[in-house]
N, C-alpha and C. Protein backbone atom coordinates (compact mmCIF):
# COMPACT_ATOMS: atom_id res chain seq x y z
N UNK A 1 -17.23 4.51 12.08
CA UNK A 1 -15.84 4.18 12.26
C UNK A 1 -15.72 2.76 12.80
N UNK A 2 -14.70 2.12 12.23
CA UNK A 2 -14.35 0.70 12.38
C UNK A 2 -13.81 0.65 14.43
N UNK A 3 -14.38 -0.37 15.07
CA UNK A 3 -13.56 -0.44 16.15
C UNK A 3 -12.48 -0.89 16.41
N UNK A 4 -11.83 -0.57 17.19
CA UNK A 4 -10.20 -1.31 17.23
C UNK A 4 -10.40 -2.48 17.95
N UNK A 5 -9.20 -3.49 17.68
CA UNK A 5 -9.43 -5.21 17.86
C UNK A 5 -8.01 -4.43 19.35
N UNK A 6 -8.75 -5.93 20.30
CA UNK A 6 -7.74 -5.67 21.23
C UNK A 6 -6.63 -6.24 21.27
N UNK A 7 -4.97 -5.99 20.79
CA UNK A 7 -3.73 -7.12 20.28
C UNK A 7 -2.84 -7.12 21.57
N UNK A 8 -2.84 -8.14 21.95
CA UNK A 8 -1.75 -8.54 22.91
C UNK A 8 -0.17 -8.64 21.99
N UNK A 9 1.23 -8.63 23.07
CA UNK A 9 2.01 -8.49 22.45
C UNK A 9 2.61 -9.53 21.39
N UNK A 10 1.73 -10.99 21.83
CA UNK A 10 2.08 -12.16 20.94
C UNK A 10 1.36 -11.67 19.78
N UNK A 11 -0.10 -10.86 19.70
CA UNK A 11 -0.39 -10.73 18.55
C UNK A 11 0.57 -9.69 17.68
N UNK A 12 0.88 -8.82 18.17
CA UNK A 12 1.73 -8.09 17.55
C UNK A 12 2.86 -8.57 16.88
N UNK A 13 3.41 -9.30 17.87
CA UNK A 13 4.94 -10.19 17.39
C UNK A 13 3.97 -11.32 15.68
N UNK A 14 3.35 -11.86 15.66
CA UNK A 14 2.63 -12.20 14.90
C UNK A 14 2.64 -11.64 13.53
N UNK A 15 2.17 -10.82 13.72
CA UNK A 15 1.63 -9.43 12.44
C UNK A 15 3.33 -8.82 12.09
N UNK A 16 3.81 -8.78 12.97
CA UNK A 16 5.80 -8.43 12.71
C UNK A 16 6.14 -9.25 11.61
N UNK A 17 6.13 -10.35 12.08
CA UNK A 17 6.71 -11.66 11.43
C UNK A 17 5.69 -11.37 9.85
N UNK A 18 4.72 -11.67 10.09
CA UNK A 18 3.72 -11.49 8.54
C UNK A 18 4.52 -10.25 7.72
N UNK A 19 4.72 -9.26 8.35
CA UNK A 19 5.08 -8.05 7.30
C UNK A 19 6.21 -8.36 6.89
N UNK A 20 7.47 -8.75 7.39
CA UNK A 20 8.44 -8.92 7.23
C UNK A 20 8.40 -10.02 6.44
N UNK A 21 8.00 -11.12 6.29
CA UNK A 21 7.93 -12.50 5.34
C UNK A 21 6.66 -13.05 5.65
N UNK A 22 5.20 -13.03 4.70
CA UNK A 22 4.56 -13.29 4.48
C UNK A 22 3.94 -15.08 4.34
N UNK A 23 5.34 -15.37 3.72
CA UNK A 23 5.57 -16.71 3.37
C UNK A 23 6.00 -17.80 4.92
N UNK A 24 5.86 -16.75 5.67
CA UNK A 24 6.74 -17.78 7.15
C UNK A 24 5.65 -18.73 7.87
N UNK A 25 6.40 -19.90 8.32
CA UNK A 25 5.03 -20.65 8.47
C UNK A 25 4.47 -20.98 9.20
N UNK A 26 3.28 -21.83 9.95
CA UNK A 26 2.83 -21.25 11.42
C UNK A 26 3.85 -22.02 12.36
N UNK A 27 4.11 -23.08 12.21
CA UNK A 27 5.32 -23.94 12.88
C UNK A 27 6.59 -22.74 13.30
N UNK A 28 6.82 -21.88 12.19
CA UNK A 28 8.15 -21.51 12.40
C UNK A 28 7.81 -19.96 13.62
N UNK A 29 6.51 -19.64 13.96
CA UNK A 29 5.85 -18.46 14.34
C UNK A 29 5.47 -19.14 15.87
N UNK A 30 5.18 -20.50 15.64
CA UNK A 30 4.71 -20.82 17.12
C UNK A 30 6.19 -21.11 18.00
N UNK A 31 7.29 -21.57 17.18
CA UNK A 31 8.30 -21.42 17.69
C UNK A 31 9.05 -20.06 18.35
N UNK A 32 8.40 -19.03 17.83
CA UNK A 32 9.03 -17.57 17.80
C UNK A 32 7.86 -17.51 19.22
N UNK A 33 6.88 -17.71 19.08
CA UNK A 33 5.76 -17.06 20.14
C UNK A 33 5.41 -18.11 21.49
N UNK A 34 6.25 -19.28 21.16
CA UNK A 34 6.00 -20.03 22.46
C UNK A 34 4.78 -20.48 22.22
N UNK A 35 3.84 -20.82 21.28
CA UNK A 35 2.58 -20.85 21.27
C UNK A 35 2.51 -22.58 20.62
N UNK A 36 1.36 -23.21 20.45
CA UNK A 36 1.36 -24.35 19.85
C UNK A 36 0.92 -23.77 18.16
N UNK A 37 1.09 -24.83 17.20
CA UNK A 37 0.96 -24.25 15.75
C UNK A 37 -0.72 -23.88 16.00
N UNK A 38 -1.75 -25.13 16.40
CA UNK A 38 -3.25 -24.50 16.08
C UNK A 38 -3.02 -23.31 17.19
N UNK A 39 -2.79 -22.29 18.23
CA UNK A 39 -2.73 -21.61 18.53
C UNK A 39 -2.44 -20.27 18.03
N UNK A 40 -1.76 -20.57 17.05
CA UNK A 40 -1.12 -19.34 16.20
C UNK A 40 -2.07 -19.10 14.94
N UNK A 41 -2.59 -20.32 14.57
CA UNK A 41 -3.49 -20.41 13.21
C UNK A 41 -4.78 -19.95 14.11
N UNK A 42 -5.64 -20.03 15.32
CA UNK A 42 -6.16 -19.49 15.75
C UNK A 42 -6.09 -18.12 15.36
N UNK A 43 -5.23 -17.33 16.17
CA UNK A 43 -5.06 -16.19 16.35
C UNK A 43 -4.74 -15.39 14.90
N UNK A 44 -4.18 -15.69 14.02
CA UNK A 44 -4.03 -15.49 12.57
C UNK A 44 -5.41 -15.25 11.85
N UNK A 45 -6.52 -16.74 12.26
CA UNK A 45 -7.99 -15.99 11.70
C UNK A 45 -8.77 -15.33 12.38
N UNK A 46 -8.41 -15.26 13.70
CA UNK A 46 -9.20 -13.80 14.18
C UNK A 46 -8.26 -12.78 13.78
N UNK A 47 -7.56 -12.81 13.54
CA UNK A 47 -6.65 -11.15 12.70
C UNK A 47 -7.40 -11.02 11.46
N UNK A 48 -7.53 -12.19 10.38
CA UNK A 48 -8.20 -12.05 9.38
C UNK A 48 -9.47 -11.49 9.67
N UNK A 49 -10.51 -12.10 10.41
CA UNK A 49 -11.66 -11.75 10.15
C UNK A 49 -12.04 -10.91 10.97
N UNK A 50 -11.27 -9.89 11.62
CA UNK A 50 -11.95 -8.66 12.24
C UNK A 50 -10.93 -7.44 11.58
N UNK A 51 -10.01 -8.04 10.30
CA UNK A 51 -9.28 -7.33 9.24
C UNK A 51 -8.02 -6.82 9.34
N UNK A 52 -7.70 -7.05 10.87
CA UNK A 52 -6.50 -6.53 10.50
C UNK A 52 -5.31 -7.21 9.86
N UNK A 53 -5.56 -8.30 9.07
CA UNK A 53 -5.06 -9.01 8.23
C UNK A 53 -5.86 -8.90 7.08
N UNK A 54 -5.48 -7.62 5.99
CA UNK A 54 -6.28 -7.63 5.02
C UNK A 54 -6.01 -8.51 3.75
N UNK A 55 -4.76 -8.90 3.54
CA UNK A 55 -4.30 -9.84 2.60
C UNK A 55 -2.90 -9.93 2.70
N UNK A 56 -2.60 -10.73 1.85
CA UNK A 56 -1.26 -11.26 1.69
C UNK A 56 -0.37 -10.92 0.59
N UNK A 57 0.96 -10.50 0.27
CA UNK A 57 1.08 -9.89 -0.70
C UNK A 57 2.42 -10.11 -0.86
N UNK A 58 2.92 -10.42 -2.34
CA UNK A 58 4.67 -9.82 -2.57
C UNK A 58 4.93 -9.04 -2.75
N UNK A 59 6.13 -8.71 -2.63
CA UNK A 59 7.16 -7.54 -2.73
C UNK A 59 7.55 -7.32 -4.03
N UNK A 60 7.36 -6.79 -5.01
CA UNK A 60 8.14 -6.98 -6.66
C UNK A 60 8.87 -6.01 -6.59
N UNK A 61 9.68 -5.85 -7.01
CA UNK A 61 10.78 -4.75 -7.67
C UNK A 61 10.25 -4.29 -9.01
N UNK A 62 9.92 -3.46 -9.55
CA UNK A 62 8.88 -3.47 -10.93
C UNK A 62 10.15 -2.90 -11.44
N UNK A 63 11.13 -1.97 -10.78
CA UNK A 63 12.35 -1.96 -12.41
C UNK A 63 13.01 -3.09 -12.86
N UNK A 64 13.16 -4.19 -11.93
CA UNK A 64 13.05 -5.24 -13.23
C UNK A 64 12.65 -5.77 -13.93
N UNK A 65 11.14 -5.16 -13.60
CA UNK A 65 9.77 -5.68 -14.79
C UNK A 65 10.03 -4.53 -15.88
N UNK A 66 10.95 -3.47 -15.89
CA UNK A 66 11.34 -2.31 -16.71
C UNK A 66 10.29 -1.18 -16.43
N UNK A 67 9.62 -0.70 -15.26
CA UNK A 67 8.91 0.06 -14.63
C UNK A 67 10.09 0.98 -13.55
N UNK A 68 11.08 2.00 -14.66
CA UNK A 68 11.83 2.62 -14.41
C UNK A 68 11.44 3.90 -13.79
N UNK A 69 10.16 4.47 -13.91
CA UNK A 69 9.72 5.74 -13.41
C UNK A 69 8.57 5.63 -12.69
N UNK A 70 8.85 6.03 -11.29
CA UNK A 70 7.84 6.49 -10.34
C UNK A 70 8.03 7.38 -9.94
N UNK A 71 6.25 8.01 -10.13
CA UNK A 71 5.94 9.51 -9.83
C UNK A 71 4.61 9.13 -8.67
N UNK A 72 4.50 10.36 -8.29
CA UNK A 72 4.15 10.69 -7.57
C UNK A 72 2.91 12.28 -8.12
N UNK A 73 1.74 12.27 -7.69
CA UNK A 73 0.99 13.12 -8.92
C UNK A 73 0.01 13.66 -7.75
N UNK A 74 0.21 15.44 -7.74
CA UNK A 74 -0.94 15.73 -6.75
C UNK A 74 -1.93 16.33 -7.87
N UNK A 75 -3.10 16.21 -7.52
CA UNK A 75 -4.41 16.36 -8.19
C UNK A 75 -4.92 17.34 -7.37
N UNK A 76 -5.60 18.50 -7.90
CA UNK A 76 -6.55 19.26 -7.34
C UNK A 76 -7.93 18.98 -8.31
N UNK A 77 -8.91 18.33 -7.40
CA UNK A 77 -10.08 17.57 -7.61
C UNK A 77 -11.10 18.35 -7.48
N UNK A 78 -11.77 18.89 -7.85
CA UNK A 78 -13.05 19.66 -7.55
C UNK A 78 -13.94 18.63 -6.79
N UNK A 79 -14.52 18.58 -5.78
CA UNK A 79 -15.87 17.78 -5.29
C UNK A 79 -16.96 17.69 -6.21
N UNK A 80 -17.01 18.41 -7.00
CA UNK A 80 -18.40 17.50 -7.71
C UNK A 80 -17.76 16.83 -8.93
N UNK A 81 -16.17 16.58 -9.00
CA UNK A 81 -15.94 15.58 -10.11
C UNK A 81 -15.49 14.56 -9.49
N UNK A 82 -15.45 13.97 -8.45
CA UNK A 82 -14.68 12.96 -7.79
C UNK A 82 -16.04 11.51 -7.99
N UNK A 83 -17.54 12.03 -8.40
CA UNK A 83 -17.86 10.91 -8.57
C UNK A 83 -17.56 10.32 -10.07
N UNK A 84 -16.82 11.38 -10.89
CA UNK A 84 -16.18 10.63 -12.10
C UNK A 84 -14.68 10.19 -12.19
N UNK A 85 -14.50 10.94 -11.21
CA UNK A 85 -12.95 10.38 -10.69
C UNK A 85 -12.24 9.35 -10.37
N UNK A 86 -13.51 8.84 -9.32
CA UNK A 86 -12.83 7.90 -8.75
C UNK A 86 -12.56 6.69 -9.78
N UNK A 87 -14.11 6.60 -10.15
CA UNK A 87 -13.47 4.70 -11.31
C UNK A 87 -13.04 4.94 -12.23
N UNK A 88 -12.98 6.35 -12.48
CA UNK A 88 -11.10 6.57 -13.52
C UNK A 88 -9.84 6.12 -13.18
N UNK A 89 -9.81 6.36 -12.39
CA UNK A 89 -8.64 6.53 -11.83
C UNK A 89 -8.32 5.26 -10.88
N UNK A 90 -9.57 4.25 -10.52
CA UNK A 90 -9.22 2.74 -9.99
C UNK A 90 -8.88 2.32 -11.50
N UNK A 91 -9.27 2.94 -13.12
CA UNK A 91 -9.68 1.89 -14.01
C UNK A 91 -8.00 1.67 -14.54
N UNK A 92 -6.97 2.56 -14.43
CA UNK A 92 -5.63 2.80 -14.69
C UNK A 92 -4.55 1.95 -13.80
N UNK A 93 -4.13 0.52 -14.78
CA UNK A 93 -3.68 -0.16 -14.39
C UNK A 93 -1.97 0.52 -13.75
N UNK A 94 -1.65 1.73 -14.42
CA UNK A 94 -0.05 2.17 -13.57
C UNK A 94 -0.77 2.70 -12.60
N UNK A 95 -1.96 3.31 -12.18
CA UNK A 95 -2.17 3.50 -10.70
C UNK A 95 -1.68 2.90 -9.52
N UNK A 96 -0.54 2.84 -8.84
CA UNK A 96 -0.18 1.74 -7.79
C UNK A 96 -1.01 2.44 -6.32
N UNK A 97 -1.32 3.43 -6.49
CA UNK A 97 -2.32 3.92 -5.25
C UNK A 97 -2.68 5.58 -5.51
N UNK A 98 -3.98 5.62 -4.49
CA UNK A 98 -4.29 7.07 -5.21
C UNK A 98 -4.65 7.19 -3.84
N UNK A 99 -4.62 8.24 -2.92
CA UNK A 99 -5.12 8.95 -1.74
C UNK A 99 -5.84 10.42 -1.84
N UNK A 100 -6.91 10.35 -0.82
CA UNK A 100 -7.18 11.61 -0.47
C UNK A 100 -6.77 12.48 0.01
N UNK A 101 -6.02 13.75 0.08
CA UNK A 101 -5.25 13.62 1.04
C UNK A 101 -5.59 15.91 1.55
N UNK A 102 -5.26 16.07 2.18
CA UNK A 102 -4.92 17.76 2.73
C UNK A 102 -4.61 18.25 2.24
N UNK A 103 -4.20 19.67 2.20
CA UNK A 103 -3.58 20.94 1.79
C UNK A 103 -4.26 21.44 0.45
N UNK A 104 -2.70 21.61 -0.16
CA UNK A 104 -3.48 22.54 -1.89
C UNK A 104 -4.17 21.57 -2.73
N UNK A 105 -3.61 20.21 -2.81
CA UNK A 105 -4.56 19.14 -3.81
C UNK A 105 -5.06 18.35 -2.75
N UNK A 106 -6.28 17.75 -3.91
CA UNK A 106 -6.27 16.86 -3.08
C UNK A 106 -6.59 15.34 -2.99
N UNK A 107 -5.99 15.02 -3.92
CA UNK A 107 -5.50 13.39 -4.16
C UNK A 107 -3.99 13.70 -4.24
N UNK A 108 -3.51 12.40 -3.94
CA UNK A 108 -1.87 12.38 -4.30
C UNK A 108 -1.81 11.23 -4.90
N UNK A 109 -1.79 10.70 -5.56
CA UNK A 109 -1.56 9.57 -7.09
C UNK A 109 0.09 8.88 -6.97
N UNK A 110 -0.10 7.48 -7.21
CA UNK A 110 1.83 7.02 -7.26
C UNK A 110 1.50 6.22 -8.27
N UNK A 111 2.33 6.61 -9.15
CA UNK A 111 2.70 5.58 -10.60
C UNK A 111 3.39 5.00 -10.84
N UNK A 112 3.42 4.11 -11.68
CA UNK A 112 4.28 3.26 -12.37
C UNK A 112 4.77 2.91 -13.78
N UNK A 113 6.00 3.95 -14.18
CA UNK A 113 5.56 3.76 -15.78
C UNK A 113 7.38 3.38 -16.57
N UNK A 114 7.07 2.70 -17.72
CA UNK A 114 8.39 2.36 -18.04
C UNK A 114 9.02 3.46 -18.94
N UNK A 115 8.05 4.92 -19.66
CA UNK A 115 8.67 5.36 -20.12
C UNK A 115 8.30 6.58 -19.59
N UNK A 116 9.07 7.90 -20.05
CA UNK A 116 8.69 9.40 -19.60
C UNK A 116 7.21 9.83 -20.34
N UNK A 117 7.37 9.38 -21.60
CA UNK A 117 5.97 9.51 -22.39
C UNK A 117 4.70 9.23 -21.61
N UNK A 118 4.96 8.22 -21.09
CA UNK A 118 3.42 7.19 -21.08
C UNK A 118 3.31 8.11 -19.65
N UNK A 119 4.05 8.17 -18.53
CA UNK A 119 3.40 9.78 -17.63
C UNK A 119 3.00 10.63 -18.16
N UNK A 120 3.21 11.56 -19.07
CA UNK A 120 3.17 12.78 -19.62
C UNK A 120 1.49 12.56 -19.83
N UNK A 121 1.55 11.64 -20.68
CA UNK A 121 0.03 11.07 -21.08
C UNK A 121 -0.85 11.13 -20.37
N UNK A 122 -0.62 10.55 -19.00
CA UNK A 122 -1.54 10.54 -17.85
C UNK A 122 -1.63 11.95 -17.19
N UNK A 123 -0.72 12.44 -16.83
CA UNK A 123 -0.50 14.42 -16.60
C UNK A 123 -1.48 14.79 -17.38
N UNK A 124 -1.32 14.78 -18.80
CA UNK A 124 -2.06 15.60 -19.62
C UNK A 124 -3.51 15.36 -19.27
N UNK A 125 -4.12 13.98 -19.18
CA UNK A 125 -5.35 13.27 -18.72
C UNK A 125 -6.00 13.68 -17.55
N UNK A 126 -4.87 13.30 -16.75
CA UNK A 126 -5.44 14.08 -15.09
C UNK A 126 -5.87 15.60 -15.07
N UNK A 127 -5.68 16.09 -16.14
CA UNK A 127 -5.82 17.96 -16.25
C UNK A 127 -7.32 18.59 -16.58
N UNK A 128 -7.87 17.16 -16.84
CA UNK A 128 -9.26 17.36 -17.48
C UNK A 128 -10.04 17.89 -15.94
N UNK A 129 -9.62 16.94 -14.55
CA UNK A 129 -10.00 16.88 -13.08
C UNK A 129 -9.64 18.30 -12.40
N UNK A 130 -8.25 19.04 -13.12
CA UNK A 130 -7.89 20.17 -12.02
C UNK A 130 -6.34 20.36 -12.22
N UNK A 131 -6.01 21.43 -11.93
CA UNK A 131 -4.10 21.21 -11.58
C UNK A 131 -3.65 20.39 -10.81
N UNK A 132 -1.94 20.00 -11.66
CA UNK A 132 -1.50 18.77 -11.25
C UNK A 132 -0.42 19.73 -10.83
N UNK A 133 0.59 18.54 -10.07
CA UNK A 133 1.94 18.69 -9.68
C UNK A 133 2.63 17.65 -9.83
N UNK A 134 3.75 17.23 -10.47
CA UNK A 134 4.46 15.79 -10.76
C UNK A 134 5.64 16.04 -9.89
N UNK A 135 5.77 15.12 -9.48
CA UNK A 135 7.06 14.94 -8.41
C UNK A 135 7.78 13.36 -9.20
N UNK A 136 8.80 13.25 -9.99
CA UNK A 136 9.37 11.88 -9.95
C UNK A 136 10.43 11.22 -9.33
N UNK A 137 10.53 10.02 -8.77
CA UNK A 137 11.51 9.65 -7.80
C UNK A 137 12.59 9.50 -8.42
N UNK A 138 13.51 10.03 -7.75
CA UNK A 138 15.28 9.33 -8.07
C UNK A 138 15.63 8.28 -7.63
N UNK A 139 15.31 8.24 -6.39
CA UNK A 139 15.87 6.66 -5.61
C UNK A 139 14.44 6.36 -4.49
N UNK A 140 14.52 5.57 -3.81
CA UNK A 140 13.55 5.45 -2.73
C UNK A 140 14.52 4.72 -1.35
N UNK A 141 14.93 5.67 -0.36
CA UNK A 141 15.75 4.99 0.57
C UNK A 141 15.15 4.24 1.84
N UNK A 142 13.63 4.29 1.82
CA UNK A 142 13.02 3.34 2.38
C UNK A 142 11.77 2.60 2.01
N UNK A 143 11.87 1.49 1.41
CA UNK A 143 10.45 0.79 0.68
C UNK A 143 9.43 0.93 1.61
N UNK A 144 8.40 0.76 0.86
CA UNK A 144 6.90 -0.27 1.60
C UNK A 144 7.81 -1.03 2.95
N UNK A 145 7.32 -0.43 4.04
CA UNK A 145 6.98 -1.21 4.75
C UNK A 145 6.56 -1.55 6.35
N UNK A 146 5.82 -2.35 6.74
CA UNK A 146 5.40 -2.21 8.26
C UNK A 146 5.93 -1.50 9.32
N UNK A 147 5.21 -0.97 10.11
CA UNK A 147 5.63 -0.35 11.32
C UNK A 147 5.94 -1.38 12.35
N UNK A 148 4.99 -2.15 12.72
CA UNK A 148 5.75 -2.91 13.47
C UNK A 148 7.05 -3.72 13.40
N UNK A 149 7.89 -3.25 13.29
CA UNK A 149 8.91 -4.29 13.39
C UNK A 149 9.58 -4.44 14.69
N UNK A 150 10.17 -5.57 14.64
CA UNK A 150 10.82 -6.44 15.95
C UNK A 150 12.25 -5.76 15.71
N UNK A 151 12.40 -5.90 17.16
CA UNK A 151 14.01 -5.16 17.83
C UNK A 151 14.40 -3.59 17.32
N UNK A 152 12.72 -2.96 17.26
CA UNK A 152 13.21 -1.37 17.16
C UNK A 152 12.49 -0.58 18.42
């Protein structure tokens, strides 16, 4: 098991600011933290390199890329197929994440697909591994996103 890094509350306020706008810049962060800019760029690559800064990332909206349907897919996996499982299932570019997870299955799968077909396809595929369960979203009333946030 990975050890935990020790974060003071400037580091925290730090990592806030990152989740919330990625793009913000160290000038505008050392202003927020009282800190000087190399102070903040300090502390930014020790976040990187003991990970808890694993990368950097945008936000897309994929239904305006026309990625109208997200599901959600529980898998019941047998253990001795998961070593064919897994780089199946990294190799599937609508994969937006796949977990291990408790109870009756046990992966839970989130997709991304522009038509009802092109799921069905993957359902039918995933069946080769075990019973599925499809759950598809109607709306999503809270995105991706960080726990830490400022002023909660």
């Amino acid at each position: 098991m990975e050890e935990d890094i020790s974060l003071d509350k400037t580091d925290l306020k730090i990592i806030s600011m990152l989740e919330n706008n990625a793009r913000i810049s160290v000038k505008e962060m050392a202003k927020e933290t009282y800190l000087s800019s190399p102070a903040v760029s300090a502390r930014i690559r020790r976040l990187e390199e003991s990970g808890v800064i694993s990368g950097y990332h945008a936000a897309i909206d994929y239904a305006r890329l026309g990625y109208h349907i997200k599901a959600f897919i529980n898998l019941e996996v047998n253990p001795s197929d998961k070593a064919e499982f897994y780089p199946y299932i990294k190799s599937l570019k609508n994969v937006v994440e796949c977990s291990c997870v408790t109870g009756d299955y046990s992966m839970l799968i989130e997709v991304k697909y522009e038509r009802p077909e092109e799921l069905d396809h993957l359902v039918n595929d995933l069946q080769r591994f075990g019973h599925t369960k499809t759950l598809i979203a109607f709306s999503t009333s809270v995105r991706h996103r960080g726990i830490l946030r400022e002023g909660e």
